[in-house]
Protein backbone atom coordinates (compact mmCIF):
# COMPACT_ATOMS: atom_id res chain seq x y z
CA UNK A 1 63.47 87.44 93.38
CA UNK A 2 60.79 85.82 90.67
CA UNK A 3 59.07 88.17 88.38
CA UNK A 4 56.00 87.01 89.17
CA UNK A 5 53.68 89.51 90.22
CA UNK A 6 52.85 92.36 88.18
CA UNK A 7 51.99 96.17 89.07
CA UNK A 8 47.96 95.61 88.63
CA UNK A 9 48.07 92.62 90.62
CA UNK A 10 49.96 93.99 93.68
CA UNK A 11 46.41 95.26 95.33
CA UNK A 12 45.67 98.74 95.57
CA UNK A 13 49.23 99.97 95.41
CA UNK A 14 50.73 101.83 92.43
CA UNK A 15 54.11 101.73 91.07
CA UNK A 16 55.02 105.19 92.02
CA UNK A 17 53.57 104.39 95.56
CA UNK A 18 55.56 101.75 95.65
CA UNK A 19 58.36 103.32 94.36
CA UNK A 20 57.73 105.86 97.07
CA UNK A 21 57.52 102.95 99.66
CA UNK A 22 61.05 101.66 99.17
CA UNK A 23 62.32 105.44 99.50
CA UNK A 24 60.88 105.43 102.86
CA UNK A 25 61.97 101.47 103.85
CA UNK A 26 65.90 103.46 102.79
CA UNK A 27 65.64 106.53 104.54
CA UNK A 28 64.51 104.75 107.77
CA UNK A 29 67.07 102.59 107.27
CA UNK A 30 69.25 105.60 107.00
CA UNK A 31 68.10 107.19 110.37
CA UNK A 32 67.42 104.02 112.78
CA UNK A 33 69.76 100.60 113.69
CA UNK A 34 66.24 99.10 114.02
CA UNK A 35 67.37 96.91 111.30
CA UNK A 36 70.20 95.31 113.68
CA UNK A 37 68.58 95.36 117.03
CA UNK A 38 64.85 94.09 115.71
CA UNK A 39 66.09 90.55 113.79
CA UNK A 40 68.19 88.56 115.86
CA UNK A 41 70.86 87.03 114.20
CA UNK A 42 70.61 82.98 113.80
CA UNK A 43 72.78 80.52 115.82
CA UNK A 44 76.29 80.00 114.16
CA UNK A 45 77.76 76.72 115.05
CA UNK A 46 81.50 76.84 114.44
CA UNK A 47 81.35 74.17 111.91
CA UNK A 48 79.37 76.28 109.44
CA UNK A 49 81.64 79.05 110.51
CA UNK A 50 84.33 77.20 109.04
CA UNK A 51 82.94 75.91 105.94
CA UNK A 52 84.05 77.64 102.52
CA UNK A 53 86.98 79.86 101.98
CA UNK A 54 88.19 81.75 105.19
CA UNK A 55 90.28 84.43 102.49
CA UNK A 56 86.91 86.21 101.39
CA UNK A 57 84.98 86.35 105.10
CA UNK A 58 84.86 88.91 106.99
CA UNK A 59 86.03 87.50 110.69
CA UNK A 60 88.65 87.27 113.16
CA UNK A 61 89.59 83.59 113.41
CA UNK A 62 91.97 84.00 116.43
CA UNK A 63 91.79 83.29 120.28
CA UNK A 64 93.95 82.17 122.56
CA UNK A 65 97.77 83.47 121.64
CA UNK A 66 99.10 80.03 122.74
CA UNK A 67 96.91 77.78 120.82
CA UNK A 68 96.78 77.62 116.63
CA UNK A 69 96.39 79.46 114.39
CA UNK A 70 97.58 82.36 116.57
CA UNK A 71 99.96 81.13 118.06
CA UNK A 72 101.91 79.99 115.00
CA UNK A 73 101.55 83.77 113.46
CA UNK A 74 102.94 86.18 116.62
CA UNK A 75 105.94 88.45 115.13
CA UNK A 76 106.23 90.31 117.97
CA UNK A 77 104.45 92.02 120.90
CA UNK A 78 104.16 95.51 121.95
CA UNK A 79 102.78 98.17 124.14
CA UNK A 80 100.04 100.47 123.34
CA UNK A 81 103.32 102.88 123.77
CA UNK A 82 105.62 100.65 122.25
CA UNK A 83 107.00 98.23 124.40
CA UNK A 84 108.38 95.25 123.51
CA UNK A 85 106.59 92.20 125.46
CA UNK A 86 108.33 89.21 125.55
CA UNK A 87 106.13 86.14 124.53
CA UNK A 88 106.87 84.30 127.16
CA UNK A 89 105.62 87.01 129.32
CA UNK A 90 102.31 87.56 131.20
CA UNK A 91 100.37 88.73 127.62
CA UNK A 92 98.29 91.19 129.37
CA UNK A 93 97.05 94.52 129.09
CA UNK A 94 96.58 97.41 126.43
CA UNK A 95 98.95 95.37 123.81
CA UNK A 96 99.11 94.91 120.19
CA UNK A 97 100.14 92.00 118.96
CA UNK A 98 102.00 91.75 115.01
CA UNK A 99 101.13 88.88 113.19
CA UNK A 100 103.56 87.50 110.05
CA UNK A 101 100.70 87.89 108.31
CA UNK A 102 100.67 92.20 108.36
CA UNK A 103 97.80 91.49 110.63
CA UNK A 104 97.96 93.83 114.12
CA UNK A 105 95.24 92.88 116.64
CA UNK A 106 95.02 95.15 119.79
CA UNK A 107 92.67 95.39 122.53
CA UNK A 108 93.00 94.65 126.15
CA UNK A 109 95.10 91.15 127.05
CA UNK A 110 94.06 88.99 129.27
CA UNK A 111 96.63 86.42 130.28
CA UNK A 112 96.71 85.59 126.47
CA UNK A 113 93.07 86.24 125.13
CA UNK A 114 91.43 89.48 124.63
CA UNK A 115 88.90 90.75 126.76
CA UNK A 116 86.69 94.27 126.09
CA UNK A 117 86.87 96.36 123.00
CA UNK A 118 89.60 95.21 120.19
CA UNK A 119 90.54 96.32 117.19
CA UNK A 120 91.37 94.23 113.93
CA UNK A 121 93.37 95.87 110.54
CA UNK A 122 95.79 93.54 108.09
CA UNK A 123 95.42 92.82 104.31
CA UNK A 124 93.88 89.51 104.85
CA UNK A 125 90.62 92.00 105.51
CA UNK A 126 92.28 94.85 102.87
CA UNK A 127 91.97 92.40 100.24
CA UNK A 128 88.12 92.16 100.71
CA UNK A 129 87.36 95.74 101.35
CA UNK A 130 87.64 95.96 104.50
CA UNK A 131 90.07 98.34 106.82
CA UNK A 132 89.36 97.00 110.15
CA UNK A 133 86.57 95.52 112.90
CA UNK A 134 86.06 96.72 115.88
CA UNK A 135 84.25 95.48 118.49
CA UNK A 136 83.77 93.06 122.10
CA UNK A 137 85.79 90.19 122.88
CA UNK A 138 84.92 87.46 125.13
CA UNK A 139 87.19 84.75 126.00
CA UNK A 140 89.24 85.84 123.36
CA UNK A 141 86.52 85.62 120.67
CA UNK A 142 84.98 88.67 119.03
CA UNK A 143 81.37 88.40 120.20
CA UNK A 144 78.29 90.20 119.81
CA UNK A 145 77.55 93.98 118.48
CA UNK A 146 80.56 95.18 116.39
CA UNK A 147 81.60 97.83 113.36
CA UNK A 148 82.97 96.72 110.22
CA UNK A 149 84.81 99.58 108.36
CA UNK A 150 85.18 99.48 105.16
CA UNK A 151 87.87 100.73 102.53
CA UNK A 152 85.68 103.47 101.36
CA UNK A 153 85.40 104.72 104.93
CA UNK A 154 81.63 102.98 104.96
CA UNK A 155 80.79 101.86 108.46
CA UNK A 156 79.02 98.36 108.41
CA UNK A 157 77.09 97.57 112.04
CA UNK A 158 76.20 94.01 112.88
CA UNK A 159 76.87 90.90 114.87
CA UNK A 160 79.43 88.84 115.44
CA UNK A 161 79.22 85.17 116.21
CA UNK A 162 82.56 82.73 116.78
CA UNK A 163 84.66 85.85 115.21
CA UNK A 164 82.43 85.86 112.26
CA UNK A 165 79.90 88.54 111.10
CA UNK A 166 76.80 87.19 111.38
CA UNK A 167 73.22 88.49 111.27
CA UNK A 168 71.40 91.61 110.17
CA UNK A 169 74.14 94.22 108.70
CA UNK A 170 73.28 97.95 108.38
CA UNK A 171 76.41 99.68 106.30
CA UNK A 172 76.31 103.69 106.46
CA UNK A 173 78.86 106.57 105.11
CA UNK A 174 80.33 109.02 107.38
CA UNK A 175 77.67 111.48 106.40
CA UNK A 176 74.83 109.27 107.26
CA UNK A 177 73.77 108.07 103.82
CA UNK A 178 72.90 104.29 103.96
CA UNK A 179 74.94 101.93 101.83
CA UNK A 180 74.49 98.53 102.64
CA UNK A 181 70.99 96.64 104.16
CA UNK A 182 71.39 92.70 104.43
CA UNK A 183 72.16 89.62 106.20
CA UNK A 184 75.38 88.11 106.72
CA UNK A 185 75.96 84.63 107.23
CA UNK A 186 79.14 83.48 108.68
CA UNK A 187 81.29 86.49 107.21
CA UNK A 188 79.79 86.50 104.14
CA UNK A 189 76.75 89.00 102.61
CA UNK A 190 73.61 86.43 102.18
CA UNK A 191 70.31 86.64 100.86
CA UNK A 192 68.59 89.59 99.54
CA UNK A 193 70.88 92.70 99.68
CA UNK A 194 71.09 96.32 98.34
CA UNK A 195 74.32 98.06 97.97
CA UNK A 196 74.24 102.02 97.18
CA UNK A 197 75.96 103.11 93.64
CA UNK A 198 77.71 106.38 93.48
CA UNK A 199 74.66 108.44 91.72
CA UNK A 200 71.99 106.83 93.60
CA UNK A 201 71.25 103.54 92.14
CA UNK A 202 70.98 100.19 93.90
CA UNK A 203 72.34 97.02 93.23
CA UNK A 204 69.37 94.60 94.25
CA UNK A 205 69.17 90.73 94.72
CA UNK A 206 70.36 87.59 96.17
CA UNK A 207 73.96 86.83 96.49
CA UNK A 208 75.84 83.89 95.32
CA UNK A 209 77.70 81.77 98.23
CA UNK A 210 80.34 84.16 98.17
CA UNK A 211 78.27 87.06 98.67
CA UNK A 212 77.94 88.66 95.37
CA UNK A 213 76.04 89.82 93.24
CA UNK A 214 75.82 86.63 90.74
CA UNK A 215 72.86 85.06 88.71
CA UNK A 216 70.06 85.45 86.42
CA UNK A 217 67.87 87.82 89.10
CA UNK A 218 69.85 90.86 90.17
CA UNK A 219 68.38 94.37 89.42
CA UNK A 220 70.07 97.80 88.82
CA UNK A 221 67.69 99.58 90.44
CA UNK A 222 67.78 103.51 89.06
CA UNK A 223 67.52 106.52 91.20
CA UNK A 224 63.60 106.77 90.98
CA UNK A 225 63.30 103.20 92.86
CA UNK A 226 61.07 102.36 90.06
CA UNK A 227 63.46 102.25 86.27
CA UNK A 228 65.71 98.76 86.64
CA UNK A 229 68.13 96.56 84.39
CA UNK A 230 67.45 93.26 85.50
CA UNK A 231 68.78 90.05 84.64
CA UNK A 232 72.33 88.34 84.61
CA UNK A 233 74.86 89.75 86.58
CA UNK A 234 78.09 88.26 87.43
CA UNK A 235 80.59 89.72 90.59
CA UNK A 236 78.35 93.08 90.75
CA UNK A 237 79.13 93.23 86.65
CA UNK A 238 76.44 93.61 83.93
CA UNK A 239 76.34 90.48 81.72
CA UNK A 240 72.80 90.64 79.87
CA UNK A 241 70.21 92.57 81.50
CA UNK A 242 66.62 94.17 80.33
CA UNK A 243 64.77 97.11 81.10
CA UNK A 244 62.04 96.43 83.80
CA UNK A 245 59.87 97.79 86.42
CA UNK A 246 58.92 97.34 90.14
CA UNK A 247 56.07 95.59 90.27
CA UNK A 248 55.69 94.17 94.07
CA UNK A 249 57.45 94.48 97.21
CA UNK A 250 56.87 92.61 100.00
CA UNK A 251 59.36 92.46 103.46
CA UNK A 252 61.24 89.56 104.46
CA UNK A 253 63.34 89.12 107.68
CA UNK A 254 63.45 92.92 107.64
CA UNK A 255 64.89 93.53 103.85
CA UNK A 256 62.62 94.97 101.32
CA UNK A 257 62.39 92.06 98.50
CA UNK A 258 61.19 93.49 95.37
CA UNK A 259 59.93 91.51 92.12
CA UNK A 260 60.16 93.26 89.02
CA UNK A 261 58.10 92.74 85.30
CA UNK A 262 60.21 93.03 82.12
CA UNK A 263 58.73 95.87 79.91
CA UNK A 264 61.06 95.82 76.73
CA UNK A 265 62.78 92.86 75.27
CA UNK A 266 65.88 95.90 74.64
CA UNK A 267 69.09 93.69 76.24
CA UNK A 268 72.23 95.98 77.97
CA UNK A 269 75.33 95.13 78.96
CA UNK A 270 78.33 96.60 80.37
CA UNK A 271 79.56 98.07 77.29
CA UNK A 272 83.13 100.13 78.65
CA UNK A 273 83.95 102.69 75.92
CA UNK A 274 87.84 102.53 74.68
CA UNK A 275 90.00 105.52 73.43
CA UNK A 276 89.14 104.78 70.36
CA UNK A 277 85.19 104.17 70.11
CA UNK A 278 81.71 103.83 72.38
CA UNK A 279 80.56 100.23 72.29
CA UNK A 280 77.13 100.29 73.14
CA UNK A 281 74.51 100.55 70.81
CA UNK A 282 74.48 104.73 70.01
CA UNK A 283 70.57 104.86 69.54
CA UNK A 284 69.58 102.44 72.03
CA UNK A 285 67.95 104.64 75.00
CA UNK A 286 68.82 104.50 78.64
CA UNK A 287 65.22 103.19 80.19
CA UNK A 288 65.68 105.92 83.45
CA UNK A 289 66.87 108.88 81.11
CA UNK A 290 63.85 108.12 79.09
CA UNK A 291 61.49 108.78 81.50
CA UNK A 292 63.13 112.49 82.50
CA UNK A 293 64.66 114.15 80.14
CA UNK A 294 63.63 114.79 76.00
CA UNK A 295 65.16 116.28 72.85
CA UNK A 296 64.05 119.49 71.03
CA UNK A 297 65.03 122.54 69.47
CA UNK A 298 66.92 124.64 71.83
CA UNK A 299 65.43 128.39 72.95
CA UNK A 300 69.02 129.61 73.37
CA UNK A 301 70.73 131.67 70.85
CA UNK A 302 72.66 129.48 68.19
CA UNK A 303 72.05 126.56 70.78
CA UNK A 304 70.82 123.49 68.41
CA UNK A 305 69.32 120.71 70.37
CA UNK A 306 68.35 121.42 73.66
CA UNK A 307 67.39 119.31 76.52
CA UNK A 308 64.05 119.36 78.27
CA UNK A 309 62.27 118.03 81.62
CA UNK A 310 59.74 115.12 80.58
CA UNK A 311 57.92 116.28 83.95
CA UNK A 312 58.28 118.46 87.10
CA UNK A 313 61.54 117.32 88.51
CA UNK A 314 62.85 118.10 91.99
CA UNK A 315 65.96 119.37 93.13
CA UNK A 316 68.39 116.99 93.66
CA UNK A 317 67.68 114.52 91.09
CA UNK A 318 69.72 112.81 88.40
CA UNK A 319 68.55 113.69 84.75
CA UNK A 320 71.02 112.68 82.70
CA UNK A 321 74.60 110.48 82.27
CA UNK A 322 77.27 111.41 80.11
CA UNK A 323 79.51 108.90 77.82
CA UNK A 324 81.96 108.70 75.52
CA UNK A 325 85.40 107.44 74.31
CA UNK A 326 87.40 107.14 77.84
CA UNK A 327 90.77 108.48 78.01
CA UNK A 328 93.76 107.95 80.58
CA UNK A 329 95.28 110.61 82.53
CA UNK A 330 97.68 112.81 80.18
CA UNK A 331 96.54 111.04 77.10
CA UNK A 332 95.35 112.94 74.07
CA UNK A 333 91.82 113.09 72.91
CA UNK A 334 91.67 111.63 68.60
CA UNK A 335 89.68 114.52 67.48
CA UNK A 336 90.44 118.12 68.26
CA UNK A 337 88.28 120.13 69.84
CA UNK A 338 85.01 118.79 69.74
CA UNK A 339 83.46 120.94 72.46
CA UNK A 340 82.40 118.05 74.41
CA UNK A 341 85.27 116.70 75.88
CA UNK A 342 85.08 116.25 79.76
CA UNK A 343 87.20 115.11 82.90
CA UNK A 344 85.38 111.98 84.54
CA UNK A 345 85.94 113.34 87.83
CA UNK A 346 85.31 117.11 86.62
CA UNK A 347 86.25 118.48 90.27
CA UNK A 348 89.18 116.99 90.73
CA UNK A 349 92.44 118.86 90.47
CA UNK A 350 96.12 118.58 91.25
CA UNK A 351 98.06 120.22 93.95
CA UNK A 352 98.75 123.16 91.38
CA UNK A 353 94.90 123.66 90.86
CA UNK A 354 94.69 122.66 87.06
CA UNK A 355 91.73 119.52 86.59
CA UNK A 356 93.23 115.95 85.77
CA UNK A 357 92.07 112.08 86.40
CA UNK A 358 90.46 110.24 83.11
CA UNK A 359 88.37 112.18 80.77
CA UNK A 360 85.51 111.44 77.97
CA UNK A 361 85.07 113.05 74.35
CA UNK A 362 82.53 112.60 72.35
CA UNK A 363 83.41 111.52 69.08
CA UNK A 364 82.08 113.66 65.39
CA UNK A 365 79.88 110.65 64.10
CA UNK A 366 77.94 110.62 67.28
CA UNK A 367 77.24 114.38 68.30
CA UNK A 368 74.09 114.98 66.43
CA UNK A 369 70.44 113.37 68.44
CA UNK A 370 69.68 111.52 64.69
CA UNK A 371 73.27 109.71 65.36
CA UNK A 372 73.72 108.79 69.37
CA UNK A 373 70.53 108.50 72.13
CA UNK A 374 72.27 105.88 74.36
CA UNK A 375 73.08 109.12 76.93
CA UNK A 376 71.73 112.50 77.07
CA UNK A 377 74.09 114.60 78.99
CA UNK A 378 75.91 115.74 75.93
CA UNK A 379 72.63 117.32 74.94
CA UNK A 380 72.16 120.11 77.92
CA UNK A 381 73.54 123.69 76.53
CA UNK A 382 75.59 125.84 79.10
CA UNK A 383 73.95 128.53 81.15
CA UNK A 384 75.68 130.98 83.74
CA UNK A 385 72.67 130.55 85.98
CA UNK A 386 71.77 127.15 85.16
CA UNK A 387 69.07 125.05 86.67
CA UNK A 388 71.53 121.38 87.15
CA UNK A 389 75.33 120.75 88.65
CA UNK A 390 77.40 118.22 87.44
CA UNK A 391 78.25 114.88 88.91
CA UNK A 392 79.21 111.36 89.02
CA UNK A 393 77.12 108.25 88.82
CA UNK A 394 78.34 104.25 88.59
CA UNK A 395 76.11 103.16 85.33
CA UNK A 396 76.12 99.09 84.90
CA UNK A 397 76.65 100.13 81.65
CA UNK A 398 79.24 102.25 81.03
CA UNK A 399 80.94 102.34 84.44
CA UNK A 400 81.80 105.37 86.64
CA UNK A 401 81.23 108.49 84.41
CA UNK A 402 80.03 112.16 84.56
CA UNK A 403 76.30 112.75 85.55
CA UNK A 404 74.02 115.67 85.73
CA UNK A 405 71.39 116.81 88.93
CA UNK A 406 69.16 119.68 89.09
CA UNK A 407 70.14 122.08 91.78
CA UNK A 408 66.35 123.51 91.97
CA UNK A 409 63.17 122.48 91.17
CA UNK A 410 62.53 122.19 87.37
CA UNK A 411 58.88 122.38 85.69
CA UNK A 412 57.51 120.02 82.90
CA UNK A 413 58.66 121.19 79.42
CA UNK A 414 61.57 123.93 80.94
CA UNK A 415 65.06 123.56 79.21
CA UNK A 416 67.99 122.00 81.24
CA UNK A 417 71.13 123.88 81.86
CA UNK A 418 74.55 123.46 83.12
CA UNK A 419 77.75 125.61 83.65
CA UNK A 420 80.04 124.41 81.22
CA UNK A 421 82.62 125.73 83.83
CA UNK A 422 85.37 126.12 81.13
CA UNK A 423 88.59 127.61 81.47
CA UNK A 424 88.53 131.58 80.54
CA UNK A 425 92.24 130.98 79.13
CA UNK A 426 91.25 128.46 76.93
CA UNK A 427 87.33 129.03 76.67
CA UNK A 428 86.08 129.45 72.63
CA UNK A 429 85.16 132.40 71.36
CA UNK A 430 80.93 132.11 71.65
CA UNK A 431 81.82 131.11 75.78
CA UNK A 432 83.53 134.66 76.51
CA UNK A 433 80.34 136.26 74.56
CA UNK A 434 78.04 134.65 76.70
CA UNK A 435 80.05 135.55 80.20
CA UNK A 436 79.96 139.13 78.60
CA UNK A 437 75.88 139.38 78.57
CA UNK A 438 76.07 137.36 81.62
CA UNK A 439 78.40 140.13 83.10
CA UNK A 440 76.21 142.93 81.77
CA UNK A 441 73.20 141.58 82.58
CA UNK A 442 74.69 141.66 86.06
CA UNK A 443 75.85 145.08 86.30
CA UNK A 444 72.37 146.22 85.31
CA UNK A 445 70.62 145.00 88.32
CA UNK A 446 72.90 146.14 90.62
């Protein structure tokens, strides 16, 4: 993924029509298998199958139950209700078969191999995200079309060749959205790849040989399709990275490759706050919140700064990330009361109703604009009709932390808002006065 073509040599095409481009490459993506069923996958031979380590593909390695390695790992034998089988018994039928291993494969036996649709869980596949496969066996050998699913419920569809996944991989959640588009090769992710963030963003490149996201060319690509951090990744994690933008696309056995140009010689890194302090640079922008959200005078009441939209924003959209010192469950912010302290996870709550799971604060030194840019969140003032929700968003940054999305459209130069959605019991004093106009306000118009 050179940078070697910029955005006024890529022909006719703009970067926000490109931009618009690769929203349209994901959402068909999203809708169609075309992906799959258009690129055949490439002849495996079963040495390559078995080159590298076996721990960290994605496969079923066994056949025949008499023969090695299977036959070597049988615990036991049962019935789809329960039966014990004997092994020396006829091994067919609806069985499932318990390895030593934790491994259970079940299916339909056929005098020892599985024939038809089988299934495939164990923590050999646990241990690289992966709850189970599913899919047809021939001669004992997973074979052809098949599901992957993964631990976060994902559903990967693809080919399998020799027991391996192999070919053109389409990964989607249960509610449709698309989080994986690449090429597997013998069990293992390969080539140019995007993975989905939580928040929108895309991880963007070409894997190591072990299928992740390793070198000096992988791209955080930000929710516009457009913003990106690109440079040295290692294992999916930020090591040195600067800000950049598309600047070509062009399509390549089906996956989108995009080149990017670095605009700003600005490096990030994944800078994880502590309990104690934020550790990236406080007025070093984000490059994406730059371009959507800006820092003035607020129009409310007693409201200091205020945020505003850059430009006409649509509903839906990510504006702004929030950071700060990151606490553990139960543990006690330094400073009291700062007015900006915040659950990572702010709709999460415990059996009993009451919020819990990590939480942020932000810190005295770095509350005012003229002391801490690095996120903007912070910066929106609370509204009982706002115009923005809160969220969550994976930053390569600052990891998994609170984010905020408009909930309508929002015009160039209007003021951002968000329900603070405090606690009456414990809300301050200048909260309650604001649900009282709110309240009033209310009663008036009905």
């Amino acid at each position: 993924m050179a940078v070697i073509v910029r955005a006024d040599d890529a022909g006719e095409i703009s970067e926000e029509d490109m931009a618009i481009k690769v929203a349209e490459w994901i959402r068909k993506c999203e809708k169609t298998i075309d992906f799959v069923h258009n690129y055949e996958p490439s002849n495996l031979s079963v040495l390559e199958a078995l080159q590298g380590d076996p721990s960290c593909k994605i496969s079923d390695p066994y056949g025949y139950i008499y023969e090695v390695p299977l036959s070597k790992k049988v615990k036991n034998i049962e019935t789809s209700n329960g039966k014990p089988v004997k092994k020396t018994d006829n091994i067919s039928g609806q069985l499932v078969v318990n390895l030593t291993t934790g491994e259970e494969l079940s299916g339909r036996w056929v005098e020892g191999k599985r024939e038809g649709l089988g299934l495939v869980i164990g923590p050999r596949l646990e241990k690289i995200g992966v709850k189970n496969l599913f899919g047809q066996y021939e001669d004992g050998i997973l074979t052809g079309k098949g599901k992957v699913m993964m631990n976060d419920d994902s559903v990967r569809e693809g080919w399998f060749q020799h027991g391996f996944f192999h070919g053109p991989a389409r990964g989607c959640y249960g509610n449709g959205k698309l989080n994986f588009i690449g090429h597997y090769k013998a069990g293992l992710p390969c080539g140019m790849v995007w993975t989905s963030l939580r928040g929108g963003g895309w991880m963007v490149g070409c894997v190591d040989t072990h299928g992740q996201y390793s070198g000096p060319e992988i791209a955080f690509l930000y929710p516009d399709f457009s913003t990106a951090l690109y440079g040295q990744f290692e294992n999916g994690v930020l090591v040195k990275a600067k800000e950049a933008r598309l600047s070509n696309i062009e399509m390549k056995e089906g996956v989108l490759c995009p080149s990017f140009e670095i605009v700003s010689e600005r490096s990030f890194c994944y800078w994880p706050s502590t309990a104690e302090d934020i550790k990236c640079p406080p007025l070093q922008q984000d490059p994406y919140e730059s371009s959507t959200i800006m820092i003035g005078e607020s129009l409310m009441e007693g409201g200091g700064d205020g945020a505003y939209a850059k430009k006409a924003i649509p509903a839906g959209t990510l504006v702004a990330y929030y950071n700060g010192i990151r606490l553990k469950a139960g543990e006690k912010s330094p400073y009291y009361d700062t007015g900006y302290a915040i659950y990572v996870e702010w709709n999460r709550k415990s059996l009993f109703g009451y919020k819990k799971g990590e939480h942020m604060d932000l810190p005295p030194k770095y509350q005012s604009y003229a002391s801490y840019q690095a996120t903007l969140a912070h910066k929106l003032n609370h509204s009982f009709t706002p115009n923005c929700t809160w969220a969550n968003a994976d930053h390569p940054c600052f990891g998994f932390v609170p984010s905020i999305v408009t909930i309508e459209e929002v015009k160039a130069g209007e003021e951002l808002t968000i329900h603070y959605m405090m606690d009456m019991e414990d809300a301050p004093e200048w909260y309650m006065e604001c649900w009282d106009v709110h309240s009033n306000a209310n009663k008036t118009t009905i």
